[in-house]
PDB file of N, CA and C in Angstrom:
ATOM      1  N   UNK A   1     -13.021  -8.202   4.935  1.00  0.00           N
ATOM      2  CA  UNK A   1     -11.734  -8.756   4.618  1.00  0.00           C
ATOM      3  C   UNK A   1     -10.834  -8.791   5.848  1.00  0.00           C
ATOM      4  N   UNK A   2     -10.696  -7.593   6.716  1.00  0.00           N
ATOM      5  CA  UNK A   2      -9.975  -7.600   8.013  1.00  0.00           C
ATOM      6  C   UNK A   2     -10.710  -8.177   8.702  1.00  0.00           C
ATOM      7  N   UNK A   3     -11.954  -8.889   8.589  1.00  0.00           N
ATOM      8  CA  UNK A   3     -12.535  -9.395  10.083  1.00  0.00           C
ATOM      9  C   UNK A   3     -11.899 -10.660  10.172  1.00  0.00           C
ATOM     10  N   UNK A   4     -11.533 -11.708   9.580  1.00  0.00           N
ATOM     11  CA  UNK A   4     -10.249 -12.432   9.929  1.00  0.00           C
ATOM     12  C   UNK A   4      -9.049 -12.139  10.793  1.00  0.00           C
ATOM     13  N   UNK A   5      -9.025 -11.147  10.322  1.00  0.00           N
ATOM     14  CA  UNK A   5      -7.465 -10.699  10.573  1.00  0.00           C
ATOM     15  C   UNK A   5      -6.714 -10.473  12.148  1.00  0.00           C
ATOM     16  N   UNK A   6      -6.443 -10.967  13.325  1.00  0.00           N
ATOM     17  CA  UNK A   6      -6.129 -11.175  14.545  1.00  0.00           C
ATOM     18  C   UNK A   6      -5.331  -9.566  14.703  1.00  0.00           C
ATOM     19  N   UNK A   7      -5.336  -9.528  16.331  1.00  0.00           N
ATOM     20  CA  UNK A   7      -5.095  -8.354  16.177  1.00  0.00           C
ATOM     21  C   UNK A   7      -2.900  -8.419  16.513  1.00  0.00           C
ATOM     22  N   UNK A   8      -2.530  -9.789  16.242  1.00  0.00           N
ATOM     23  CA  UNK A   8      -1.245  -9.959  16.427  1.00  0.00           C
ATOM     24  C   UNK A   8      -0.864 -10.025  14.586  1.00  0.00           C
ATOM     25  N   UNK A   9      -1.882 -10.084  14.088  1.00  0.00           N
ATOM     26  CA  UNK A   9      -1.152 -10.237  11.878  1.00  0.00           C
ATOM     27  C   UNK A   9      -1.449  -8.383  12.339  1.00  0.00           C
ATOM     28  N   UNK A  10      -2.118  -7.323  11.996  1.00  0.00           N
ATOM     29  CA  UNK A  10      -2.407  -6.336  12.333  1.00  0.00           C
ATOM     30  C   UNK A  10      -0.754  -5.700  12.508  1.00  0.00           C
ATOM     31  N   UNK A  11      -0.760  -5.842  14.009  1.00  0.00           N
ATOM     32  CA  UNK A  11       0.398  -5.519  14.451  1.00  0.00           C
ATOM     33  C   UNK A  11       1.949  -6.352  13.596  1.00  0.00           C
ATOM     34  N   UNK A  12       1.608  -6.964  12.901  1.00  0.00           N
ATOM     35  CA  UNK A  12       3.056  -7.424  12.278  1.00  0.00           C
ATOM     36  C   UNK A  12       2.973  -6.977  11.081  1.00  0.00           C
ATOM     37  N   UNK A  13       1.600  -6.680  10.500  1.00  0.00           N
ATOM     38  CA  UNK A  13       1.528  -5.710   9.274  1.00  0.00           C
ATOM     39  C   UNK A  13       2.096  -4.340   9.464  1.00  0.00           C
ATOM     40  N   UNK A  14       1.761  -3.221  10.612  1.00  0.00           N
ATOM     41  CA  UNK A  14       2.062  -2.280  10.682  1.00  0.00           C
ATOM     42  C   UNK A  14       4.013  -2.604  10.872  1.00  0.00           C
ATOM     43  N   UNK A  15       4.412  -3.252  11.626  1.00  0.00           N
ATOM     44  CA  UNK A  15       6.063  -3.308  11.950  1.00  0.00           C
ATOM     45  C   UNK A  15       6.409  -3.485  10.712  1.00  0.00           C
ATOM     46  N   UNK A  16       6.107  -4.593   9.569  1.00  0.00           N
ATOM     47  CA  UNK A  16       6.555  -4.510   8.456  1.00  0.00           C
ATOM     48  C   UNK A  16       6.704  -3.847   7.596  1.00  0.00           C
ATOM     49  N   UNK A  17       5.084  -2.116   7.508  1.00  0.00           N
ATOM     50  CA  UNK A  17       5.320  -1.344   6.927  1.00  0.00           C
ATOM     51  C   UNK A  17       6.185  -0.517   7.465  1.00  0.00           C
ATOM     52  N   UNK A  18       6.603  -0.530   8.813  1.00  0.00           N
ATOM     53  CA  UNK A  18       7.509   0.424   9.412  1.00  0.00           C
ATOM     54  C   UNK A  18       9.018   0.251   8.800  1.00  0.00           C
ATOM     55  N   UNK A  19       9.193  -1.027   8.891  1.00  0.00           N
ATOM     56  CA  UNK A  19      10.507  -1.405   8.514  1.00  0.00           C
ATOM     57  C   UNK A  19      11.026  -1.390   7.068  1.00  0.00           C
ATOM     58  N   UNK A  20       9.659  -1.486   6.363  1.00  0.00           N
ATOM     59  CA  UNK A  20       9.808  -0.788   4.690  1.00  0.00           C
ATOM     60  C   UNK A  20       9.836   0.388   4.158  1.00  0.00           C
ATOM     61  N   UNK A  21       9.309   1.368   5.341  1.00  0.00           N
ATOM     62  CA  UNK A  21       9.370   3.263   4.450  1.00  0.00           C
ATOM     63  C   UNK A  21      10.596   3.748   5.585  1.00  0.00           C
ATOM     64  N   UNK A  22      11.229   3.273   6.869  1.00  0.00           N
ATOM     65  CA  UNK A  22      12.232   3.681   7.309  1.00  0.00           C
ATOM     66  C   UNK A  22      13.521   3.804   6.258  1.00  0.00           C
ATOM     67  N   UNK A  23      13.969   3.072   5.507  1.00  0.00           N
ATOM     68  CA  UNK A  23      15.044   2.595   5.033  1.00  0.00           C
ATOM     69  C   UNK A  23      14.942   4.181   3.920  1.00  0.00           C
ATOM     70  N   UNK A  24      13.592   4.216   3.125  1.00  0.00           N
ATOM     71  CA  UNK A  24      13.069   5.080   1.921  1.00  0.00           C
ATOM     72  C   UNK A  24      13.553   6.601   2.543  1.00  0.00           C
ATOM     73  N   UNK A  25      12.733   6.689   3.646  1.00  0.00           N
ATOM     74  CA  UNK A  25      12.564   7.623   4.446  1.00  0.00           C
ATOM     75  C   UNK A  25      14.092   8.290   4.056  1.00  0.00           C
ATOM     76  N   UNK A  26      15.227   7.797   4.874  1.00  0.00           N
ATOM     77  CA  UNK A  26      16.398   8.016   5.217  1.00  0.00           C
ATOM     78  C   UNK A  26      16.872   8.418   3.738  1.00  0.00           C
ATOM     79  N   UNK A  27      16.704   7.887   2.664  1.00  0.00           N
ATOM     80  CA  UNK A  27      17.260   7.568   1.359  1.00  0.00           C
ATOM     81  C   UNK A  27      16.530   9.076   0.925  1.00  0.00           C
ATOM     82  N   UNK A  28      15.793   8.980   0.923  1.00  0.00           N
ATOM     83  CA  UNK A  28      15.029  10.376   0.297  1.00  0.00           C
ATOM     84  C   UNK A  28      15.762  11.982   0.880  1.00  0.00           C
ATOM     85  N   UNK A  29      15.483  11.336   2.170  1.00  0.00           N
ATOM     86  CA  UNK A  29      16.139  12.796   3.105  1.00  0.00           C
ATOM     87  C   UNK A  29      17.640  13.030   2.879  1.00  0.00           C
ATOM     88  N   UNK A  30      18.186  12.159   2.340  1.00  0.00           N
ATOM     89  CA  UNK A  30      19.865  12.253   2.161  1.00  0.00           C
ATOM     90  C   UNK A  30      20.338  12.986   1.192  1.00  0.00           C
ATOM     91  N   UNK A  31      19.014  12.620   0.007  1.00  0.00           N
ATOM     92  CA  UNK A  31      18.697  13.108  -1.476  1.00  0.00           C
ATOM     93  C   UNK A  31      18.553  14.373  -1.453  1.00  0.00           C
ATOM     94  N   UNK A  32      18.288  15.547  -0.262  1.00  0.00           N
ATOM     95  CA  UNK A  32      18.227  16.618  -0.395  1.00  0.00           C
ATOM     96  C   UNK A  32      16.160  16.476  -0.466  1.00  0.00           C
ATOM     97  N   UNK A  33      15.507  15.457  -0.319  1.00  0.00           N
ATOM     98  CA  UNK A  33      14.021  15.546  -0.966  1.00  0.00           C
ATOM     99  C   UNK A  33      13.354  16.104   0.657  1.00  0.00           C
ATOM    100  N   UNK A  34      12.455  15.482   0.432  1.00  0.00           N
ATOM    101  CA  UNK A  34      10.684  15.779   1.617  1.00  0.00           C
ATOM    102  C   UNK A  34      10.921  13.953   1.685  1.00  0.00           C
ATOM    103  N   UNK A  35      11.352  14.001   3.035  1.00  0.00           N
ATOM    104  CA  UNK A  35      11.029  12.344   3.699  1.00  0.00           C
ATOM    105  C   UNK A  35       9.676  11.663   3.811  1.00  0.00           C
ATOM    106  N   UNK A  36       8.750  12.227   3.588  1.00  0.00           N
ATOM    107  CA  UNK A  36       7.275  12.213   3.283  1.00  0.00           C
ATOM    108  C   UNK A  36       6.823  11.418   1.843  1.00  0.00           C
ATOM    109  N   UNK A  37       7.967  11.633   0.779  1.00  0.00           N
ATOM    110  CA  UNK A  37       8.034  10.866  -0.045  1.00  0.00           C
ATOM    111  C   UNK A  37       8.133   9.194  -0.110  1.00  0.00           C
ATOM    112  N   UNK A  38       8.612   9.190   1.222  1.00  0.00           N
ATOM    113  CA  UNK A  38       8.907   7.611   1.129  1.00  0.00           C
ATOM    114  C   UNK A  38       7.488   6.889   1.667  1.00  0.00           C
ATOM    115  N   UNK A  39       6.617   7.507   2.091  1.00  0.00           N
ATOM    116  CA  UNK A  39       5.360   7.008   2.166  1.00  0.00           C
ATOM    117  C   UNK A  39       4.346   6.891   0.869  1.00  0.00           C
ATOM    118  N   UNK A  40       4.923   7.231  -0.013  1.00  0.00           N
ATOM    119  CA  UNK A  40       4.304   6.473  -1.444  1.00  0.00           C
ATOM    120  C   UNK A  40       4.882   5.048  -2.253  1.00  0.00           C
ATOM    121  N   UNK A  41       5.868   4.957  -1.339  1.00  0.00           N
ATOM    122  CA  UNK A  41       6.431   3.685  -1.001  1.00  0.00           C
ATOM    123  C   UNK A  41       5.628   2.603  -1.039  1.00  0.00           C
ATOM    124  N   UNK A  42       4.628   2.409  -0.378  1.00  0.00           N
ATOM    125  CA  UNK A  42       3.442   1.741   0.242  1.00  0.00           C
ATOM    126  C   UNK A  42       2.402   1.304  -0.819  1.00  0.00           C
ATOM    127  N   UNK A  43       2.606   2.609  -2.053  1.00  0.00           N
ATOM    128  CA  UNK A  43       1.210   2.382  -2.701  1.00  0.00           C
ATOM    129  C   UNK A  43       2.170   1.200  -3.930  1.00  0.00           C
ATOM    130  N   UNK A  44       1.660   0.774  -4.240  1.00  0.00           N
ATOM    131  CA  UNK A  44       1.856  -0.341  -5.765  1.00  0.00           C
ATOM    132  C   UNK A  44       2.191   0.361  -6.727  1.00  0.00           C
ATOM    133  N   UNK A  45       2.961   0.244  -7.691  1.00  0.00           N
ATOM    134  CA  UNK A  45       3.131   0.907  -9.064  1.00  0.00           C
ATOM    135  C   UNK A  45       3.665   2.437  -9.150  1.00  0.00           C
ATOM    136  N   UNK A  46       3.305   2.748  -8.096  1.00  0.00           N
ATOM    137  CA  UNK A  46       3.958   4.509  -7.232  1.00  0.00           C
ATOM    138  C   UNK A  46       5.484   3.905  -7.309  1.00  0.00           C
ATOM    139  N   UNK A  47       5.688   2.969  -5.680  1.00  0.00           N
ATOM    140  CA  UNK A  47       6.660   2.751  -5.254  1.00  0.00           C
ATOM    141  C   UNK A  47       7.584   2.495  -6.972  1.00  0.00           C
ATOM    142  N   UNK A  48       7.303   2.110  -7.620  1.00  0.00           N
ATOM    143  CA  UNK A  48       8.290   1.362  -8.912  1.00  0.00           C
ATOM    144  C   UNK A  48       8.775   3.260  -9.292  1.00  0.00           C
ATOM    145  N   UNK A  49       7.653   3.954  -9.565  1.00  0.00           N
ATOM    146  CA  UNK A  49       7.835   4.982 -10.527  1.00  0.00           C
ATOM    147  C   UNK A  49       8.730   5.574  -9.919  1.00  0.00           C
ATOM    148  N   UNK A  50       8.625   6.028  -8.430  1.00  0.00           N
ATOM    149  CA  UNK A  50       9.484   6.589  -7.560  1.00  0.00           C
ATOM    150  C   UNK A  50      11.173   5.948  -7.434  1.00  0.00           C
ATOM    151  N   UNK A  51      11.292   4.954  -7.590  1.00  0.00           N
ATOM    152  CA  UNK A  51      12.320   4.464  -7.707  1.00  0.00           C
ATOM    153  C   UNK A  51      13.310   5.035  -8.938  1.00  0.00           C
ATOM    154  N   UNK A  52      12.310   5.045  -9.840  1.00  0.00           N
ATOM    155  CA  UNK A  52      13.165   5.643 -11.442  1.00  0.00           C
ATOM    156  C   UNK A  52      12.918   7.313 -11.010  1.00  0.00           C
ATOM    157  N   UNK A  53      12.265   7.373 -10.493  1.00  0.00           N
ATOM    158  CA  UNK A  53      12.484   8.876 -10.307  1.00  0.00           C
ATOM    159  C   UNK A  53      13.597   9.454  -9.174  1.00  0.00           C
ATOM    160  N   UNK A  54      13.812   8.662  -8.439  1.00  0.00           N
ATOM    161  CA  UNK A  54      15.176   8.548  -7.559  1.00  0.00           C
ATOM    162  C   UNK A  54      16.062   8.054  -8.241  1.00  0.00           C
ATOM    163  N   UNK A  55      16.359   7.679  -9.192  1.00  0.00           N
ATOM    164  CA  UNK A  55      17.572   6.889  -9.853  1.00  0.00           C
ATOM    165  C   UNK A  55      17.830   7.873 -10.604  1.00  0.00           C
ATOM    166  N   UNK A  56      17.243   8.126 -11.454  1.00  0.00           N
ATOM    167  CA  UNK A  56      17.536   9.346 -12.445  1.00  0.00           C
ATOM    168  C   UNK A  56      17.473  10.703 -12.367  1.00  0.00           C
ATOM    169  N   UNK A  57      16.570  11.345 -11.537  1.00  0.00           N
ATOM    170  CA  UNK A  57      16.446  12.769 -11.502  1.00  0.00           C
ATOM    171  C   UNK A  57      17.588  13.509 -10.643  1.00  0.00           C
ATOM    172  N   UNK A  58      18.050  14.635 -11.054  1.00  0.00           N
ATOM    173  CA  UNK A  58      19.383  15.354 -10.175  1.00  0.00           C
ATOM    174  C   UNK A  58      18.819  15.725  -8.573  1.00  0.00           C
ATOM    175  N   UNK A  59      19.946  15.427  -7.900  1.00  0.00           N
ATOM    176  CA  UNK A  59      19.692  15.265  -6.284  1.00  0.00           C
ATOM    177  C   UNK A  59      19.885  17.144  -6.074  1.00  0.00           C
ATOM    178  N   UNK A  60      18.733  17.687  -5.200  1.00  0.00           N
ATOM    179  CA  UNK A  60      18.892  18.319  -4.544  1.00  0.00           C
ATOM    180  C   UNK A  60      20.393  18.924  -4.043  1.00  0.00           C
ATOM    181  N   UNK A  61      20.797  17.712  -3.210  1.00  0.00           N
ATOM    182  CA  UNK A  61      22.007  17.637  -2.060  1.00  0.00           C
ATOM    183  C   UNK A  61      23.290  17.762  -2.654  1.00  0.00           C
ATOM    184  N   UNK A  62      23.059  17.035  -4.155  1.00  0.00           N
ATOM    185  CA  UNK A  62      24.434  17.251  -4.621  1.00  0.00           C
ATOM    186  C   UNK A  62      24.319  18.247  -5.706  1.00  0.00           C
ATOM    187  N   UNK A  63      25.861  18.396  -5.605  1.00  0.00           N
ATOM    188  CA  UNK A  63      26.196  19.650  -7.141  1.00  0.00           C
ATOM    189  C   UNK A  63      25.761  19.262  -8.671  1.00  0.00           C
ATOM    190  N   UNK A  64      25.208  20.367  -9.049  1.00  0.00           N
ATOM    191  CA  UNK A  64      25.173  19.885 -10.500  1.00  0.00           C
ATOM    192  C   UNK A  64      25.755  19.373 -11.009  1.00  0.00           C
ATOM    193  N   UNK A  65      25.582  18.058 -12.194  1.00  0.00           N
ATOM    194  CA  UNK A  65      26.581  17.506 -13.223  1.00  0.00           C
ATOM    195  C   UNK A  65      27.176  18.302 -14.030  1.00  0.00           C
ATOM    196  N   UNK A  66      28.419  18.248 -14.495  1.00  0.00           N
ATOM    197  CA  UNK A  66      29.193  18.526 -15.414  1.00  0.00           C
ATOM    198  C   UNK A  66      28.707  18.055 -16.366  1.00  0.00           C
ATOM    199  N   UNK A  67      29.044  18.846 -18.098  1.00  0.00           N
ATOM    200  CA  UNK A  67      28.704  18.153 -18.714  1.00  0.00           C
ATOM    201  C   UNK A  67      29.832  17.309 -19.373  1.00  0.00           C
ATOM    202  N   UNK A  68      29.396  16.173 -19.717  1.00  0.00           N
ATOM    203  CA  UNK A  68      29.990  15.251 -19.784  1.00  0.00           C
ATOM    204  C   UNK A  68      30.802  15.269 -21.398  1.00  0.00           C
ATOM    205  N   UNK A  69      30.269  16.038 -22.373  1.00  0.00           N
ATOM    206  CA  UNK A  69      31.085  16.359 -23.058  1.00  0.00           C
ATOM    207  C   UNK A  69      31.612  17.040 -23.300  1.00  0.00           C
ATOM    208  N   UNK A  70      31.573  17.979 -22.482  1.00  0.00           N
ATOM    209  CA  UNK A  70      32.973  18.977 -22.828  1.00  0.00           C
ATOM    210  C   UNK A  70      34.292  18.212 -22.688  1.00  0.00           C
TER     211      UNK A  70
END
């Protein structure tokens, strides 16, 4: 499958994955998480789950929620 593949697509594959788990990277580490996380970024169907699991789960970095009904 890569024997097509030139060694200038190669190199614009790797910059592109660079430029897609940098952004994660930063986002994760801010979160209080393991920046290491953002390299599941990469995999298919991971990256989605991880997203809801960054959206919803309580951050490290910040203070616990209040509860909201008191």
């Amino acid at each position: 499958m890569m024997g097509n593949m030139g060694s200038s697509s190669i190199l614009m594959m790797l910059i592109m994955m660079v430029i897609g788990v940098v952004p994660f990277w930063k986002l994760w580490s801010r979160t209080g998480h393991s920046g290491w996380i953002a390299l599941l970024m990469l995999v298919p169907i991971v990256n989605l789950i991880m997203l809801y699991v960054l959206a919803f789960k309580d951050w490290p970095a910040m203070p616990p929620r209040q509860n909201e009904a008191e």
